[in-house]
ModelCIF file with pLDDT and N, C-alpha, C, O atoms, coordinates in Angstrom:
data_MODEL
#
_entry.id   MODEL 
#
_entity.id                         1 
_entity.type                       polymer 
_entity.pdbx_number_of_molecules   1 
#
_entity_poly.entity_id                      1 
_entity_poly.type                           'polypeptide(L)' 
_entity_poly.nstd_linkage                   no 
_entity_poly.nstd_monomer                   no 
_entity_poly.pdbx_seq_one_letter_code       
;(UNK)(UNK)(UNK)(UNK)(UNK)(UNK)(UNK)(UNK)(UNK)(UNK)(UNK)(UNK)(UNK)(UNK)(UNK)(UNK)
(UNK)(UNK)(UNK)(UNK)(UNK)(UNK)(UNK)(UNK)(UNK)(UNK)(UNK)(UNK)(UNK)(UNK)(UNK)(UNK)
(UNK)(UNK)(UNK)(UNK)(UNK)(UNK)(UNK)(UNK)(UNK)(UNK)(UNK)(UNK)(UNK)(UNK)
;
_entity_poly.pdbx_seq_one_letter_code_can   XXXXXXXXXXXXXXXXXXXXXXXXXXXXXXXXXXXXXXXXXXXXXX 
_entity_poly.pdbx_strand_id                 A 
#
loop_
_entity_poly_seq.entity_id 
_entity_poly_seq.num 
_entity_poly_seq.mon_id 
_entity_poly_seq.hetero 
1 1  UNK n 
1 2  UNK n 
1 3  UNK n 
1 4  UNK n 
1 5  UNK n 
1 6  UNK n 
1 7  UNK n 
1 8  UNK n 
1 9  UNK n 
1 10 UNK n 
1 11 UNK n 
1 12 UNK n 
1 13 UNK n 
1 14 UNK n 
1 15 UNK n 
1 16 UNK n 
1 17 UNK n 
1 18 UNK n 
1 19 UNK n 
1 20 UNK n 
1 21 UNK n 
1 22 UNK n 
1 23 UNK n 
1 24 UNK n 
1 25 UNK n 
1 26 UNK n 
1 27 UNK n 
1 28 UNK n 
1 29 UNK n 
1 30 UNK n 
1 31 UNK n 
1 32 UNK n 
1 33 UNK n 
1 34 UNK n 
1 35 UNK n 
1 36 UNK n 
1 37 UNK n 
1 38 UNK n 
1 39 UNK n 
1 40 UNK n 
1 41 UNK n 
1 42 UNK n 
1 43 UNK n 
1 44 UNK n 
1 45 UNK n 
1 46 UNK n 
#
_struct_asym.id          A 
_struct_asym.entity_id   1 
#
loop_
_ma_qa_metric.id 
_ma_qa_metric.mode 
_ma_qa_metric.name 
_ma_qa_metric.software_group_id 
_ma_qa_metric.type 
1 global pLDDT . pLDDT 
2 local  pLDDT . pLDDT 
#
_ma_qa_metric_global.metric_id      1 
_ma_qa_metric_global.metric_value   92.09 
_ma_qa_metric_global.model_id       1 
_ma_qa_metric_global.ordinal_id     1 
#
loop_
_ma_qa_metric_local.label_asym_id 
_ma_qa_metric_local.label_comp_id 
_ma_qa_metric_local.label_seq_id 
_ma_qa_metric_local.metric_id 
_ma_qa_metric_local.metric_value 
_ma_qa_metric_local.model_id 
_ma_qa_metric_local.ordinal_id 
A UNK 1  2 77.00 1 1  
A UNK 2  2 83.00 1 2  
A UNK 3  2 85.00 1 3  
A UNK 4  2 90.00 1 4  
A UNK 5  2 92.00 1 5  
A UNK 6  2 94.00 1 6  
A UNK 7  2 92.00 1 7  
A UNK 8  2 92.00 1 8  
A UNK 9  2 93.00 1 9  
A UNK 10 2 95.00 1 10 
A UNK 11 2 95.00 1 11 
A UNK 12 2 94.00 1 12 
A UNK 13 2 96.00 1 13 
A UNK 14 2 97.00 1 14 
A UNK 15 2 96.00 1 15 
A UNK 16 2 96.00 1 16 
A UNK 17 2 95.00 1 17 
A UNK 18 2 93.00 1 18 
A UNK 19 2 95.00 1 19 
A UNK 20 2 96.00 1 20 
A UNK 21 2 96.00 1 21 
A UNK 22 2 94.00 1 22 
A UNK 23 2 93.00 1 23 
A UNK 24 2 94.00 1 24 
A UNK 25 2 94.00 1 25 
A UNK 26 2 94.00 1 26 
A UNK 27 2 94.00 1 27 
A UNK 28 2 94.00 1 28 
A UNK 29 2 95.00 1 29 
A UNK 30 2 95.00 1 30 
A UNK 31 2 96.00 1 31 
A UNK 32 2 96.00 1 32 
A UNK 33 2 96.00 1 33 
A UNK 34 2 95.00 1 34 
A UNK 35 2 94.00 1 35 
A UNK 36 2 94.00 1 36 
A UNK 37 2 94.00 1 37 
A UNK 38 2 94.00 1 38 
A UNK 39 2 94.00 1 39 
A UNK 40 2 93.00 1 40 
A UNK 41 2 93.00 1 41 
A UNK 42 2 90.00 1 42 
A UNK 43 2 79.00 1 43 
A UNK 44 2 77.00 1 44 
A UNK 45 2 78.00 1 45 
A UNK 46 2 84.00 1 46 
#
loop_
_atom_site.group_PDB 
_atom_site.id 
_atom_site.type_symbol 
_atom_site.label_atom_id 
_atom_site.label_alt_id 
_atom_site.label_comp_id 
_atom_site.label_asym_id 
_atom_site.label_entity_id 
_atom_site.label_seq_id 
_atom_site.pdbx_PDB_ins_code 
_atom_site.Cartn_x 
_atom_site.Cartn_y 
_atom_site.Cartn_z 
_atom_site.occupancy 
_atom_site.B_iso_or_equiv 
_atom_site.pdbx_formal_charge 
_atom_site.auth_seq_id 
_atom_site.auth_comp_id 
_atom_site.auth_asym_id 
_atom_site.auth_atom_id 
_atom_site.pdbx_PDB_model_num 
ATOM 1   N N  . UNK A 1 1  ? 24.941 -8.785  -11.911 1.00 77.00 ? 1  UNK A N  1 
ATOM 2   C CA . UNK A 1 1  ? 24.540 -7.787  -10.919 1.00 77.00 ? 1  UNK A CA 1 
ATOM 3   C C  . UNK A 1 1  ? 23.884 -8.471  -9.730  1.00 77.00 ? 1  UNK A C  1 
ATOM 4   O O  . UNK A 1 1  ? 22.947 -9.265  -9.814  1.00 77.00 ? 1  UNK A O  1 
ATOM 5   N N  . UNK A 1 2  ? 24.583 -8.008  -8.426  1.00 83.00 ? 2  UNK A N  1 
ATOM 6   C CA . UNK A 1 2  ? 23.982 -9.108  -7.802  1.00 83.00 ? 2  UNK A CA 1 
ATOM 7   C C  . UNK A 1 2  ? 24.109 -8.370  -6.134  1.00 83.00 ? 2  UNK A C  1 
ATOM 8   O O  . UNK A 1 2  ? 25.086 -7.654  -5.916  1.00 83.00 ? 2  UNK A O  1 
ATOM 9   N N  . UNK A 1 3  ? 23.257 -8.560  -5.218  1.00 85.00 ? 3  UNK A N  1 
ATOM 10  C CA . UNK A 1 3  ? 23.653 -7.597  -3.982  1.00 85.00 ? 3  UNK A CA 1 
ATOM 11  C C  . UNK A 1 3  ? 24.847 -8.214  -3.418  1.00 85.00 ? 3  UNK A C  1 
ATOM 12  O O  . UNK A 1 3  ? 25.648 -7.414  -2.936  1.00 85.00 ? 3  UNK A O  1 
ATOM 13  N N  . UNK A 1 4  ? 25.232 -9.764  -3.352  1.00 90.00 ? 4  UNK A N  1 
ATOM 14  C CA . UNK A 1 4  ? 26.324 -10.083 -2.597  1.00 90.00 ? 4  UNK A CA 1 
ATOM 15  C C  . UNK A 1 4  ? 26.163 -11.004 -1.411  1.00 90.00 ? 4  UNK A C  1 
ATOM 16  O O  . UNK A 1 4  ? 27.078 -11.763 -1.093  1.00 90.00 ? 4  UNK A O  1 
ATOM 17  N N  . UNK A 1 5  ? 24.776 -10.947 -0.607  1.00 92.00 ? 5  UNK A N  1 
ATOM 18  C CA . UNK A 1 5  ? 24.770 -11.143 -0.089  1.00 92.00 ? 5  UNK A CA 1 
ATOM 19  C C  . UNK A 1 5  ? 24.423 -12.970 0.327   1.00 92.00 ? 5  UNK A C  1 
ATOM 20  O O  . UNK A 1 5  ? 23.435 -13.547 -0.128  1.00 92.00 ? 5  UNK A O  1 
ATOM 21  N N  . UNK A 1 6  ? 25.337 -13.579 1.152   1.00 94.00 ? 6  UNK A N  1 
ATOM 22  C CA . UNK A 1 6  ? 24.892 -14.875 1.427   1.00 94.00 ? 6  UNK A CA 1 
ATOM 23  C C  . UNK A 1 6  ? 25.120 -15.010 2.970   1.00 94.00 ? 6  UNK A C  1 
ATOM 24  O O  . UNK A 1 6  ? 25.790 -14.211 3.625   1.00 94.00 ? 6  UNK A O  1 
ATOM 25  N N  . UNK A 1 7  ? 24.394 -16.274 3.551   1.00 92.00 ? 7  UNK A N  1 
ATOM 26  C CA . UNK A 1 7  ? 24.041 -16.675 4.703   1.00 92.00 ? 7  UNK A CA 1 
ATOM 27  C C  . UNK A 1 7  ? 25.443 -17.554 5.324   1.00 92.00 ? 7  UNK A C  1 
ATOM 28  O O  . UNK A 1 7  ? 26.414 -17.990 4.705   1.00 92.00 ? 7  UNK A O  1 
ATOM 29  N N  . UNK A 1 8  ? 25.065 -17.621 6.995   1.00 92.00 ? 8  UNK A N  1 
ATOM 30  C CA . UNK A 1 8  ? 26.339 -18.399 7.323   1.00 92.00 ? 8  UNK A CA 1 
ATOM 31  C C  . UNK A 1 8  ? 26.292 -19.975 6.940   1.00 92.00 ? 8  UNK A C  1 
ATOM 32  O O  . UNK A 1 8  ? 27.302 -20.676 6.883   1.00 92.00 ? 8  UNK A O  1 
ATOM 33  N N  . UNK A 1 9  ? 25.147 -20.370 6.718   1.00 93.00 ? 9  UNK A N  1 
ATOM 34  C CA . UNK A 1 9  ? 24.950 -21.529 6.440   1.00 93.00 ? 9  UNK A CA 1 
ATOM 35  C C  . UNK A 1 9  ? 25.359 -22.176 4.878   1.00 93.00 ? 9  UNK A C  1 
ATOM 36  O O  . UNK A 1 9  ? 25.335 -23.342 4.487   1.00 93.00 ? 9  UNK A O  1 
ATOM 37  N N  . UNK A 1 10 ? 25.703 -21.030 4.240   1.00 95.00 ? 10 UNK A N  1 
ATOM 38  C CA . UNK A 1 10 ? 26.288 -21.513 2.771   1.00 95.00 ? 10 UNK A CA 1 
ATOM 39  C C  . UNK A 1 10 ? 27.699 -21.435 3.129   1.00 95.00 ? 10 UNK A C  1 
ATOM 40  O O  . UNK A 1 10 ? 28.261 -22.337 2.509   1.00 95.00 ? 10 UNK A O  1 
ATOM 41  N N  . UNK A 1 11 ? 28.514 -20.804 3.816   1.00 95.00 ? 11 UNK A N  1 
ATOM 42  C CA . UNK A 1 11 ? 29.978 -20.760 4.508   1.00 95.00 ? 11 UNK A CA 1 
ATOM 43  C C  . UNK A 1 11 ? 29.908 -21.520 4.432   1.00 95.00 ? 11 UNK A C  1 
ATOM 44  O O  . UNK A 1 11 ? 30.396 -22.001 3.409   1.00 95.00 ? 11 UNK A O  1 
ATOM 45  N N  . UNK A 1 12 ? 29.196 -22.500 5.470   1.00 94.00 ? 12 UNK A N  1 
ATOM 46  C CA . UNK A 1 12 ? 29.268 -23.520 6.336   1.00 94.00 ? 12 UNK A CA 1 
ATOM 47  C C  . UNK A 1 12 ? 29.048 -25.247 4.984   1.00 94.00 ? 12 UNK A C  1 
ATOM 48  O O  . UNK A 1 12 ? 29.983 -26.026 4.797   1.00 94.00 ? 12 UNK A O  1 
ATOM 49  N N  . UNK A 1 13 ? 27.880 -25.381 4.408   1.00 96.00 ? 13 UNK A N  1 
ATOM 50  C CA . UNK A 1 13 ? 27.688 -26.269 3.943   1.00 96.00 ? 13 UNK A CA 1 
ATOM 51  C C  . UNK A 1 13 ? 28.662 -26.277 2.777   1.00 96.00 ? 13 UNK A C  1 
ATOM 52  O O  . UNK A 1 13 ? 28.960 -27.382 2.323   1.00 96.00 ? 13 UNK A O  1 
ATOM 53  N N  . UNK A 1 14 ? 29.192 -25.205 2.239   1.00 97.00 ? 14 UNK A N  1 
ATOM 54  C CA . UNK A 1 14 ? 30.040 -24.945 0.834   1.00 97.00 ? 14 UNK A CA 1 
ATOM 55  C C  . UNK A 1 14 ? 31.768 -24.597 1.176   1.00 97.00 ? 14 UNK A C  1 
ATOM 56  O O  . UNK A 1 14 ? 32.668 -24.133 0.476   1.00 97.00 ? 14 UNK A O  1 
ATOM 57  N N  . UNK A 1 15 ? 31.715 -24.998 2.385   1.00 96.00 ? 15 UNK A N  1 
ATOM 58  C CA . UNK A 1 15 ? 33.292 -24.879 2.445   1.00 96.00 ? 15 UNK A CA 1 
ATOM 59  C C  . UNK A 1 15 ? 33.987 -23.722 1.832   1.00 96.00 ? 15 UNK A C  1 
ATOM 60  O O  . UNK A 1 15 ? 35.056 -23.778 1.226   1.00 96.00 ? 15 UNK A O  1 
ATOM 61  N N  . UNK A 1 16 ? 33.136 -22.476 2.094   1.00 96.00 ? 16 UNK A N  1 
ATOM 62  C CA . UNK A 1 16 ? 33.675 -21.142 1.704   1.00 96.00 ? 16 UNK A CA 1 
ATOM 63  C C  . UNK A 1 16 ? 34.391 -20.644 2.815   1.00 96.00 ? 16 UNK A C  1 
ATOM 64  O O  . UNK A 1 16 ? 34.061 -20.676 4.000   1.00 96.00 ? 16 UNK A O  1 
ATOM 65  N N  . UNK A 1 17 ? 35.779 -20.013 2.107   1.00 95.00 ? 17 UNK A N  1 
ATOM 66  C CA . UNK A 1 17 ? 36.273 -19.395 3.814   1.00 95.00 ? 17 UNK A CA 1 
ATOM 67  C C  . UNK A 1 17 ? 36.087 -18.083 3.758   1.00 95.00 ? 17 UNK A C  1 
ATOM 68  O O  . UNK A 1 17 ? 36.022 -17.353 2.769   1.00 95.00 ? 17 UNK A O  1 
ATOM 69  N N  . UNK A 1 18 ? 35.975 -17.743 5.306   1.00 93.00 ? 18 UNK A N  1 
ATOM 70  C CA . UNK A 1 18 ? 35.385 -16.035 5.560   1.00 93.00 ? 18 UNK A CA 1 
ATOM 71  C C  . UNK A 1 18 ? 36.426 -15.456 4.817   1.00 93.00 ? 18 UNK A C  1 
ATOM 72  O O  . UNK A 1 18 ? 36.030 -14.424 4.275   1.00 93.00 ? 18 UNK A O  1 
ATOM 73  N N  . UNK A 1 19 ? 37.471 -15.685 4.604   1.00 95.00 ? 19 UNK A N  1 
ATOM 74  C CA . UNK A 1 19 ? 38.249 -14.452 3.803   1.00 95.00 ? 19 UNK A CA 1 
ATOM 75  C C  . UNK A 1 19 ? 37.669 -14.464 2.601   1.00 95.00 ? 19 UNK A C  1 
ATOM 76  O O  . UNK A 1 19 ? 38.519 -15.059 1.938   1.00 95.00 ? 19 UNK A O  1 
ATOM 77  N N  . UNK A 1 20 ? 36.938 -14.250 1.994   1.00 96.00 ? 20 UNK A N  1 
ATOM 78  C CA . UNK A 1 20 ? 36.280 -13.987 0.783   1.00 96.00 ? 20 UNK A CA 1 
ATOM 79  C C  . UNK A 1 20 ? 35.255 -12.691 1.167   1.00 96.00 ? 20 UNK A C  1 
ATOM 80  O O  . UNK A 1 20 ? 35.071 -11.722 0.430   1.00 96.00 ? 20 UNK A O  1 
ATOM 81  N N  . UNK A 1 21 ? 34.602 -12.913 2.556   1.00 96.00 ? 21 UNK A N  1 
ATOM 82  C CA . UNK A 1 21 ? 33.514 -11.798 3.146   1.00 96.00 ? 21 UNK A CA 1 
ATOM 83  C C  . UNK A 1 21 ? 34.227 -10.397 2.642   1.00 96.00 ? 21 UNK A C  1 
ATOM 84  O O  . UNK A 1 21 ? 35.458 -10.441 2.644   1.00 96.00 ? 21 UNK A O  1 
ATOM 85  N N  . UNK A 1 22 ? 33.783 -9.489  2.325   1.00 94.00 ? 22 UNK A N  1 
ATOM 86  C CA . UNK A 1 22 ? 34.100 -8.120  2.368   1.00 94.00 ? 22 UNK A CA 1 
ATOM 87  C C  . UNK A 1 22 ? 33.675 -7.522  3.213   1.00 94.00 ? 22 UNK A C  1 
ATOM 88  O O  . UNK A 1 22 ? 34.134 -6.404  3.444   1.00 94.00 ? 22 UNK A O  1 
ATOM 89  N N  . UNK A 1 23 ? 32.698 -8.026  3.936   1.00 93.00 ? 23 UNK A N  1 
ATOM 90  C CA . UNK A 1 23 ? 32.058 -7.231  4.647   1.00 93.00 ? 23 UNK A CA 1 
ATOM 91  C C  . UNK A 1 23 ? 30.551 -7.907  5.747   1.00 93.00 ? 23 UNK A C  1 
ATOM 92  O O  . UNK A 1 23 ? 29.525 -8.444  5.329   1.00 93.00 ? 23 UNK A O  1 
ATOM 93  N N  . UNK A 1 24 ? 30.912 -7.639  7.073   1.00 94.00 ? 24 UNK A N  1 
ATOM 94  C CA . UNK A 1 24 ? 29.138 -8.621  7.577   1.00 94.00 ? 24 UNK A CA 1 
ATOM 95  C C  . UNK A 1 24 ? 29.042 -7.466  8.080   1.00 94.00 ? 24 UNK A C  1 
ATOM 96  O O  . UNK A 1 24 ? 29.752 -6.591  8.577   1.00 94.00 ? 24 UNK A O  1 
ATOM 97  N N  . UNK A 1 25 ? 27.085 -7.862  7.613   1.00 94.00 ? 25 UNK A N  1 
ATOM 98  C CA . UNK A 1 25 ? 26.204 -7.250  7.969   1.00 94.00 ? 25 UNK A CA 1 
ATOM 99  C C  . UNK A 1 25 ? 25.298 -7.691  9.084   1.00 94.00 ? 25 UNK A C  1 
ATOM 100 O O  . UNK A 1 25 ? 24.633 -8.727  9.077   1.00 94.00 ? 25 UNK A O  1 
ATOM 101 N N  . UNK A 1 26 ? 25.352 -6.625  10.224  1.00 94.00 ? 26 UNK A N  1 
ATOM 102 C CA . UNK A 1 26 ? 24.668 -6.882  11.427  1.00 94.00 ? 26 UNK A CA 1 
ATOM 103 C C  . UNK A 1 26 ? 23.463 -6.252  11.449  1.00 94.00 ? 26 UNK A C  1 
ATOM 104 O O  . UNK A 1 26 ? 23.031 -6.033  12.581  1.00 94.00 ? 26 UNK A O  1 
ATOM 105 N N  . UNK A 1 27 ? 22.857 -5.930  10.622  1.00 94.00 ? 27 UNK A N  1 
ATOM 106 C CA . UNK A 1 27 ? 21.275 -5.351  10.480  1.00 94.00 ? 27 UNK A CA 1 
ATOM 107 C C  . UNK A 1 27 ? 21.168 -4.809  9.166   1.00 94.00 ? 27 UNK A C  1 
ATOM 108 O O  . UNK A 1 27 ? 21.995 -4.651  8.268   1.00 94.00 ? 27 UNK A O  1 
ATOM 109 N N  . UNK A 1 28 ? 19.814 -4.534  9.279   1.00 94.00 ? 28 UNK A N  1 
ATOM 110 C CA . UNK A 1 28 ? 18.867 -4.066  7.758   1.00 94.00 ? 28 UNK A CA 1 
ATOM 111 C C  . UNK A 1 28 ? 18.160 -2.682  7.945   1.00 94.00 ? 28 UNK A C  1 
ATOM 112 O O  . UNK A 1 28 ? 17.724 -2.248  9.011   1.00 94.00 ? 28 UNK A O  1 
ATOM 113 N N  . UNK A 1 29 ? 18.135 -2.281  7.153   1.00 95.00 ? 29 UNK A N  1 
ATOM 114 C CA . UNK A 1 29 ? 17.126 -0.772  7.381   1.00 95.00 ? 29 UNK A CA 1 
ATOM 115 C C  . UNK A 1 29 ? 16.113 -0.921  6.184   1.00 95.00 ? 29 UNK A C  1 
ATOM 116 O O  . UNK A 1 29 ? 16.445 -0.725  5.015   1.00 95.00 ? 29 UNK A O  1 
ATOM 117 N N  . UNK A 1 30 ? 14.782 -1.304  6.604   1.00 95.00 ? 30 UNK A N  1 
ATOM 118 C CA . UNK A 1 30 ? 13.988 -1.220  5.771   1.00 95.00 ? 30 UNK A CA 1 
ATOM 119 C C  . UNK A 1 30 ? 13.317 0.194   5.638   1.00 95.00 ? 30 UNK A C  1 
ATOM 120 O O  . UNK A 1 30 ? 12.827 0.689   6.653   1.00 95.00 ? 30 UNK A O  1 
ATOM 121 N N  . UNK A 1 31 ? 13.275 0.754   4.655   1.00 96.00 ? 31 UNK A N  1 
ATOM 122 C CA . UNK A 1 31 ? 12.551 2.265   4.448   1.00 96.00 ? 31 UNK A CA 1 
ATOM 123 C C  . UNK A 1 31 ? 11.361 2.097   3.557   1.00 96.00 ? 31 UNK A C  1 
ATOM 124 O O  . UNK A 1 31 ? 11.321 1.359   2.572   1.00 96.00 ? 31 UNK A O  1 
ATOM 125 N N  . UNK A 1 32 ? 10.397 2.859   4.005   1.00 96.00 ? 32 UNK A N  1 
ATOM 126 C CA . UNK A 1 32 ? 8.801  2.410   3.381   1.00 96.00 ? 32 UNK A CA 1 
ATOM 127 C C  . UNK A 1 32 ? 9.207  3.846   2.111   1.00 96.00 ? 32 UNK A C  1 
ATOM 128 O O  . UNK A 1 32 ? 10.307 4.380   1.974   1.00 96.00 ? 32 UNK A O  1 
ATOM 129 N N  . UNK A 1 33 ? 7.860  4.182   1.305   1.00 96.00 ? 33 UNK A N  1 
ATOM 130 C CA . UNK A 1 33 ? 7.459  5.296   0.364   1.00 96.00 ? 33 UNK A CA 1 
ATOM 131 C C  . UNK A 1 33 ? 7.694  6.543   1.096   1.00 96.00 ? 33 UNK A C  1 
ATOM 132 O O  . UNK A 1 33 ? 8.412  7.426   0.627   1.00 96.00 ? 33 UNK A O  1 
ATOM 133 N N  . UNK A 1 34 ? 6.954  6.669   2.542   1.00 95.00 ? 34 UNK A N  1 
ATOM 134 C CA . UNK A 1 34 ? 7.310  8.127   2.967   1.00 95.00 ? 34 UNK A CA 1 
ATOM 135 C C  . UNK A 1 34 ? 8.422  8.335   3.779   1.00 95.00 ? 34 UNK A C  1 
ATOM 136 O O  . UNK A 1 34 ? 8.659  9.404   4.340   1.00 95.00 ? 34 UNK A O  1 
ATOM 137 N N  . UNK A 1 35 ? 9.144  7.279   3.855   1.00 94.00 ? 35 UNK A N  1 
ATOM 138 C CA . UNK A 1 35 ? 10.914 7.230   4.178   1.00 94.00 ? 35 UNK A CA 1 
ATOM 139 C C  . UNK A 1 35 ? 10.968 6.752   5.915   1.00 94.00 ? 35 UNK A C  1 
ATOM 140 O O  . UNK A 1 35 ? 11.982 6.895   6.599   1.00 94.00 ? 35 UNK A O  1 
ATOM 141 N N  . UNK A 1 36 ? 9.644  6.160   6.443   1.00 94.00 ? 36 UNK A N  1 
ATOM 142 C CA . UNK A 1 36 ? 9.957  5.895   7.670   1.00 94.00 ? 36 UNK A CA 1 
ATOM 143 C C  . UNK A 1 36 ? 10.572 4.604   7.420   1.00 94.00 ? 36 UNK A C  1 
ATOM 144 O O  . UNK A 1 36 ? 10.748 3.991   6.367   1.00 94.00 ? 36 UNK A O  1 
ATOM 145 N N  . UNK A 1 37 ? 10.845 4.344   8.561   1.00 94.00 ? 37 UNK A N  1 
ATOM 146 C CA . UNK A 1 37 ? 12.401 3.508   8.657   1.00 94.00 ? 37 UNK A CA 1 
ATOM 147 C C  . UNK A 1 37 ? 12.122 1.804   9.709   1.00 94.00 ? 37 UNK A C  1 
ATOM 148 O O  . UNK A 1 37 ? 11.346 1.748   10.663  1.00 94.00 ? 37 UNK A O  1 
ATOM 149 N N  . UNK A 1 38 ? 12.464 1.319   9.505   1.00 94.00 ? 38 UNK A N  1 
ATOM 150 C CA . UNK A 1 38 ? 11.802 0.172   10.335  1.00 94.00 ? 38 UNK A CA 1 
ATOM 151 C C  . UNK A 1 38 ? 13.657 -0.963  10.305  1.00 94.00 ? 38 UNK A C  1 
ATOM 152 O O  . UNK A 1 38 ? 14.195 -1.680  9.461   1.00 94.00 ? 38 UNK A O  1 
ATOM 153 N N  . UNK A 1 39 ? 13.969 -0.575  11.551  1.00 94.00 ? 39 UNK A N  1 
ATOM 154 C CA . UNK A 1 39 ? 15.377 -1.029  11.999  1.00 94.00 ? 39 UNK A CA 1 
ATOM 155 C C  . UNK A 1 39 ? 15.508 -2.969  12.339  1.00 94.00 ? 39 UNK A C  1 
ATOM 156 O O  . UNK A 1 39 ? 15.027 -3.442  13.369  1.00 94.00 ? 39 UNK A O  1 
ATOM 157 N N  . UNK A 1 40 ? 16.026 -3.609  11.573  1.00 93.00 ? 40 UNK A N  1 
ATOM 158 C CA . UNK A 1 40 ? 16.323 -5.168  11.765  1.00 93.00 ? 40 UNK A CA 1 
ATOM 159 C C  . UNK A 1 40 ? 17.461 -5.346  12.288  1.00 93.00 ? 40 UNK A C  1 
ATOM 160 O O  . UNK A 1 40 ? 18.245 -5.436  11.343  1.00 93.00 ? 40 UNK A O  1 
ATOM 161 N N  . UNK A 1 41 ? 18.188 -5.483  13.559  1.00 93.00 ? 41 UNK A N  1 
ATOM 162 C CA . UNK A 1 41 ? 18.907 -5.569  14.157  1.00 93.00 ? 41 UNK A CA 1 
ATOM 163 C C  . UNK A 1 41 ? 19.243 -7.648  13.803  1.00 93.00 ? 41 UNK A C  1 
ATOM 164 O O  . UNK A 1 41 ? 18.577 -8.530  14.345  1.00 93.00 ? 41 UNK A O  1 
ATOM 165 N N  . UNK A 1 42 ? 20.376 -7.896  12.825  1.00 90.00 ? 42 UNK A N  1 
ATOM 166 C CA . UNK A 1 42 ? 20.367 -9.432  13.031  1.00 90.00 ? 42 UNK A CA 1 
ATOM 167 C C  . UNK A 1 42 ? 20.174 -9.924  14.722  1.00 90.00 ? 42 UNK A C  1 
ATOM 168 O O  . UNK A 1 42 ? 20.593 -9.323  15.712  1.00 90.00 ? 42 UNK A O  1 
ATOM 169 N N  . UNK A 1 43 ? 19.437 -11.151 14.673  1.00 79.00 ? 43 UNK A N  1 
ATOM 170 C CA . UNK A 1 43 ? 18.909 -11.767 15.793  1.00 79.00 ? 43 UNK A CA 1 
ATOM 171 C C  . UNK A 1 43 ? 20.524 -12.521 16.355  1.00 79.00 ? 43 UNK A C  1 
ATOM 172 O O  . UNK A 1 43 ? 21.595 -12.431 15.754  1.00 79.00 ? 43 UNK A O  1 
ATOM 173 N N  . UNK A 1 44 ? 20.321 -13.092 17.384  1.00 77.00 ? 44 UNK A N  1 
ATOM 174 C CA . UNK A 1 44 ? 21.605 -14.240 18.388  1.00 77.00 ? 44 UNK A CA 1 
ATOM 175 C C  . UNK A 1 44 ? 22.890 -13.880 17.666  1.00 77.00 ? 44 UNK A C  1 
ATOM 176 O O  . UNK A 1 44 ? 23.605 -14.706 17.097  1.00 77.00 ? 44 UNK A O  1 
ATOM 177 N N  . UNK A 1 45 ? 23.071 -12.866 17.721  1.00 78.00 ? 45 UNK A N  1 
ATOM 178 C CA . UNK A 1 45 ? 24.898 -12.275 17.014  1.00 78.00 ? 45 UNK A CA 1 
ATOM 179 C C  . UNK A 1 45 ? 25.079 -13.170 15.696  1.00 78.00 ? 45 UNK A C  1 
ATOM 180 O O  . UNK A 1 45 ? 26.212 -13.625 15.541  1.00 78.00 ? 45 UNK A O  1 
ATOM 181 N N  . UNK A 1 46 ? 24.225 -13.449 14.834  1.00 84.00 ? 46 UNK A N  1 
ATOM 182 C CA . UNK A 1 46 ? 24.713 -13.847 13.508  1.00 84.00 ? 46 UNK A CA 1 
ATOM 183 C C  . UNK A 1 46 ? 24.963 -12.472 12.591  1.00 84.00 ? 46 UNK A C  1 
ATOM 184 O O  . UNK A 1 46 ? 25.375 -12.569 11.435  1.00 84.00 ? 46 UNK A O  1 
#
């Protein structure tokens, strides 16, 4: 069980090719206890 998620820098050092990606993620939505929301937009287009 596992979220999936890895960095470009393991692509990169592990000779993984993007066709394996299912899917990139360009931001995060962190949600607190009373459901406000705090938006992570990934930084320099990674």
């Amino acid at each position: 069980p596992c979220g999936g998620a890895i960095p470009p820098k393991l692509i990169a050092d592990f000779a993984v090719p993007e066709s394996l990606l299912v899917a990139r993620v360009t931001s995060a939505r962190i949600v607190s206890p009373s459901a406000r929301e705090a938006a992570m937009p990934v930084t320099d287009g990674g």
